[in-house]
Protein backbone atom coordinates (compact mmCIF):
# COMPACT_ATOMS: atom_id res chain seq x y z
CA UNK A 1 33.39 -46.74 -40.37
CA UNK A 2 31.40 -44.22 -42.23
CA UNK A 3 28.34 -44.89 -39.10
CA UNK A 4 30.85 -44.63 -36.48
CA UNK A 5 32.16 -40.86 -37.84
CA UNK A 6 27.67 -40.14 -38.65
CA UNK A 7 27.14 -41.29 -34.80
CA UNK A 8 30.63 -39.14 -33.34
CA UNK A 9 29.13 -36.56 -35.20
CA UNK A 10 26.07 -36.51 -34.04
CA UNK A 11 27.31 -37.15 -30.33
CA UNK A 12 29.42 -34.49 -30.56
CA UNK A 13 26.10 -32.12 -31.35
CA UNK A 14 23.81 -33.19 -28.91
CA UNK A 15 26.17 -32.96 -26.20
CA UNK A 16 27.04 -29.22 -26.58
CA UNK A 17 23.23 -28.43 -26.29
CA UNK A 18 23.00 -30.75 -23.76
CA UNK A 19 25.40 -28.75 -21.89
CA UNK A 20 23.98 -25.07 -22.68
CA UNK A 21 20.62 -26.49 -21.21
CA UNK A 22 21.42 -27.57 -17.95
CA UNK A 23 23.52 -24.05 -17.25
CA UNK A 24 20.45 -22.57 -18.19
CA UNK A 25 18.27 -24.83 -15.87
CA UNK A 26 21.00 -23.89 -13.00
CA UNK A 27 20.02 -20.04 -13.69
CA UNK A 28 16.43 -20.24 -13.15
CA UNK A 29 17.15 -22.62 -10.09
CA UNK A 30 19.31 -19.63 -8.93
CA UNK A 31 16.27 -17.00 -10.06
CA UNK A 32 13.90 -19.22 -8.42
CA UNK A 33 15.78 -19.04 -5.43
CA UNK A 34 16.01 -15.81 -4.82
CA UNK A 35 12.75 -14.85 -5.91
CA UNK A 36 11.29 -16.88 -2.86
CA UNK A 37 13.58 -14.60 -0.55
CA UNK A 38 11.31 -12.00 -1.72
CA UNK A 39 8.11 -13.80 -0.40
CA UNK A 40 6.88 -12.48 3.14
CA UNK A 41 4.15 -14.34 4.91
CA UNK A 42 1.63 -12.85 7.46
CA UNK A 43 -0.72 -14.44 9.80
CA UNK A 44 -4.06 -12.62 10.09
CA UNK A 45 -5.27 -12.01 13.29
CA UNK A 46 -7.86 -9.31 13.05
CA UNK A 47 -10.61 -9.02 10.03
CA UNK A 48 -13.39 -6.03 10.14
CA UNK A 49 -12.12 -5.87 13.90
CA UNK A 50 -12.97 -9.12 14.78
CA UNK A 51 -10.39 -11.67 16.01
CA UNK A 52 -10.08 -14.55 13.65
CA UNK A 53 -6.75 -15.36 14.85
CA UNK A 54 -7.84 -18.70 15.58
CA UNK A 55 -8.92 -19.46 11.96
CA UNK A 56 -5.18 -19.60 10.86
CA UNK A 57 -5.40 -17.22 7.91
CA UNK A 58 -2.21 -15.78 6.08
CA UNK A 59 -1.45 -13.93 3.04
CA UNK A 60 2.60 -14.34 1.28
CA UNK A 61 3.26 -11.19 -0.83
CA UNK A 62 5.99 -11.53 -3.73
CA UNK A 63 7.06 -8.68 -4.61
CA UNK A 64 9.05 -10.27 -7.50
CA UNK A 65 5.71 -11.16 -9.18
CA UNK A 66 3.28 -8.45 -7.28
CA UNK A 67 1.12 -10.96 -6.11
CA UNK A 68 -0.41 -11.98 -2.89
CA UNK A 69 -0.98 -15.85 -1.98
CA UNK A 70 -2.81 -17.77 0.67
CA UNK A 71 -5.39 -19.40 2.78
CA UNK A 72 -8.45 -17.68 3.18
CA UNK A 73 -10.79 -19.98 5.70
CA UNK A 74 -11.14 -23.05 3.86
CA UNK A 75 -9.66 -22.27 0.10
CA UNK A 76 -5.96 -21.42 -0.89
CA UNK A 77 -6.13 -18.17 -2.87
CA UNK A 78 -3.71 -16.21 -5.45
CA UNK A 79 -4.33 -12.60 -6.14
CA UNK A 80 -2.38 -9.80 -8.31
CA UNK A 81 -1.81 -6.17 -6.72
CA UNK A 82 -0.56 -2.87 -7.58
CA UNK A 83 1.39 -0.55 -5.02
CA UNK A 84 2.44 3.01 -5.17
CA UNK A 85 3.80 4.12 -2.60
CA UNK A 86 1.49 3.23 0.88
CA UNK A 87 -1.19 2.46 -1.62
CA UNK A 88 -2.14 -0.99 -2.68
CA UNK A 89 -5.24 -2.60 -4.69
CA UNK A 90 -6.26 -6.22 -5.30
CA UNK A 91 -7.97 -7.84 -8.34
CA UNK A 92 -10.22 -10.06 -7.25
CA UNK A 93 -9.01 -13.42 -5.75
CA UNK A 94 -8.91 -16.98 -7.77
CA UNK A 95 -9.24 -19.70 -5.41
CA UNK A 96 -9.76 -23.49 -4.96
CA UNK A 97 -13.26 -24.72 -4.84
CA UNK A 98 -13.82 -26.11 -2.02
CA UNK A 99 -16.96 -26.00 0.33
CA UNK A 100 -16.54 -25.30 3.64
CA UNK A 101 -19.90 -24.81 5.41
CA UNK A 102 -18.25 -23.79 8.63
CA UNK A 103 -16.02 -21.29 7.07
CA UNK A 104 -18.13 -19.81 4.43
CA UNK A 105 -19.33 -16.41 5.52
CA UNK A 106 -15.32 -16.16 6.91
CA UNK A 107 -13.72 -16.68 3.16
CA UNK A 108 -16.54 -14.39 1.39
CA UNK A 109 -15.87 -11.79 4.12
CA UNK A 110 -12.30 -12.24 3.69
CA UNK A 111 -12.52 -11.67 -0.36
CA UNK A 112 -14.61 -8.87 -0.12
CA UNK A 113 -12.70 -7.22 2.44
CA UNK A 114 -9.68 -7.59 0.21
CA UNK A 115 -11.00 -5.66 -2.42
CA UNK A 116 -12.07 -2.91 -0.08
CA UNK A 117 -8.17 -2.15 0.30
CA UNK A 118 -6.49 1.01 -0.50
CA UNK A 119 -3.70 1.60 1.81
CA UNK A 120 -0.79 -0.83 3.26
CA UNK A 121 1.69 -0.38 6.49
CA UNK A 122 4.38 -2.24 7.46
CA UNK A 123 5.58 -1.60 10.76
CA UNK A 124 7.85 -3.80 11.96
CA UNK A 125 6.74 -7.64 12.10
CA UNK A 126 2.88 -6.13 11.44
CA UNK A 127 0.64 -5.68 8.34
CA UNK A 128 -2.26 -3.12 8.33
CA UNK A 129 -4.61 -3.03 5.55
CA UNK A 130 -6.74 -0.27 5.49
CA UNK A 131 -9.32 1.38 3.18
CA UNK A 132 -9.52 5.11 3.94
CA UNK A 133 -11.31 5.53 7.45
CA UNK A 134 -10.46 1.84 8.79
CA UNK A 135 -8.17 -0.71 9.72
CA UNK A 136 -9.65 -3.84 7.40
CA UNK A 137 -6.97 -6.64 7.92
CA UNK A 138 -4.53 -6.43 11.09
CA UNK A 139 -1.19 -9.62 11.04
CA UNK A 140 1.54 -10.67 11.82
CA UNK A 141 5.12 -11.50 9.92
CA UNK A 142 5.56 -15.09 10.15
CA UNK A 143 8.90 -16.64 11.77
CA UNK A 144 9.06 -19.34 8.49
């Protein structure tokens, strides 16, 4: 008898944490949820003038976390930024390690051309990314 009231006891304990825990998981579901409402994806059709649209670039920013994600030739890529106002600058890129000999020059183009950055313009379903004489990066909102 004495176990059985030890074990209630103890029931009785772990289930009111138990409880707390998985409200709290359903919260950062719920934050997680809307934080990828915040996440706009662009296709990059232009680099340095040059067409790439072929090459299937994009970059997602999150404004939540004021970060910029994705796919720079042959590597996925994750970068911080900093707006005010129209301006915008990049730290350097961290990316996946993979070789890509046919993409190479693209992706090191693409990362330097990224930190050349210093102004950004939304216009409608379009991204410009400028430094300050020249249009750098040139894309599209994605549909997604």
């Amino acid at each position: 008898m004495k176990y059985l009231a030890i074990f209630l006891l103890f029931l009785s304990f772990s289930n009111t944490n138990s409880c707390n825990k998985s409200h709290n998981v359903l919260i950062k579901k719920e934050d997680i949820k809307n934080q990828s409402t915040q996440k706009t994806k662009f296709f990059i059709t232009t680099l340095n003038e040059k067409n790439i649209s072929e090459e299937k670039l994009y970059i997602i920013f999150d404004e939540v976390l004021s970060s910029v994600s994705g796919f720079s030739g042959c590597n996925k890529f994750i970068s911080k930024h900093t707006t005010q106002e129209n301006n915008i600058t990049f730290e350097y890129p961290r990316a996946t390690k993979m070789y890509c000999k046919k993409s190479a020059a693209l992706e090191k183009e693409f990362f330097k051309t990224l930190s050349e950055v210093k102004i950004k313009i939304l216009k409608g379903d379009t991204l410009i990314l400028k430094d300050n004489n020249k249009e750098l990066f040139f894309g599209i909102r994605s549909r997604e």
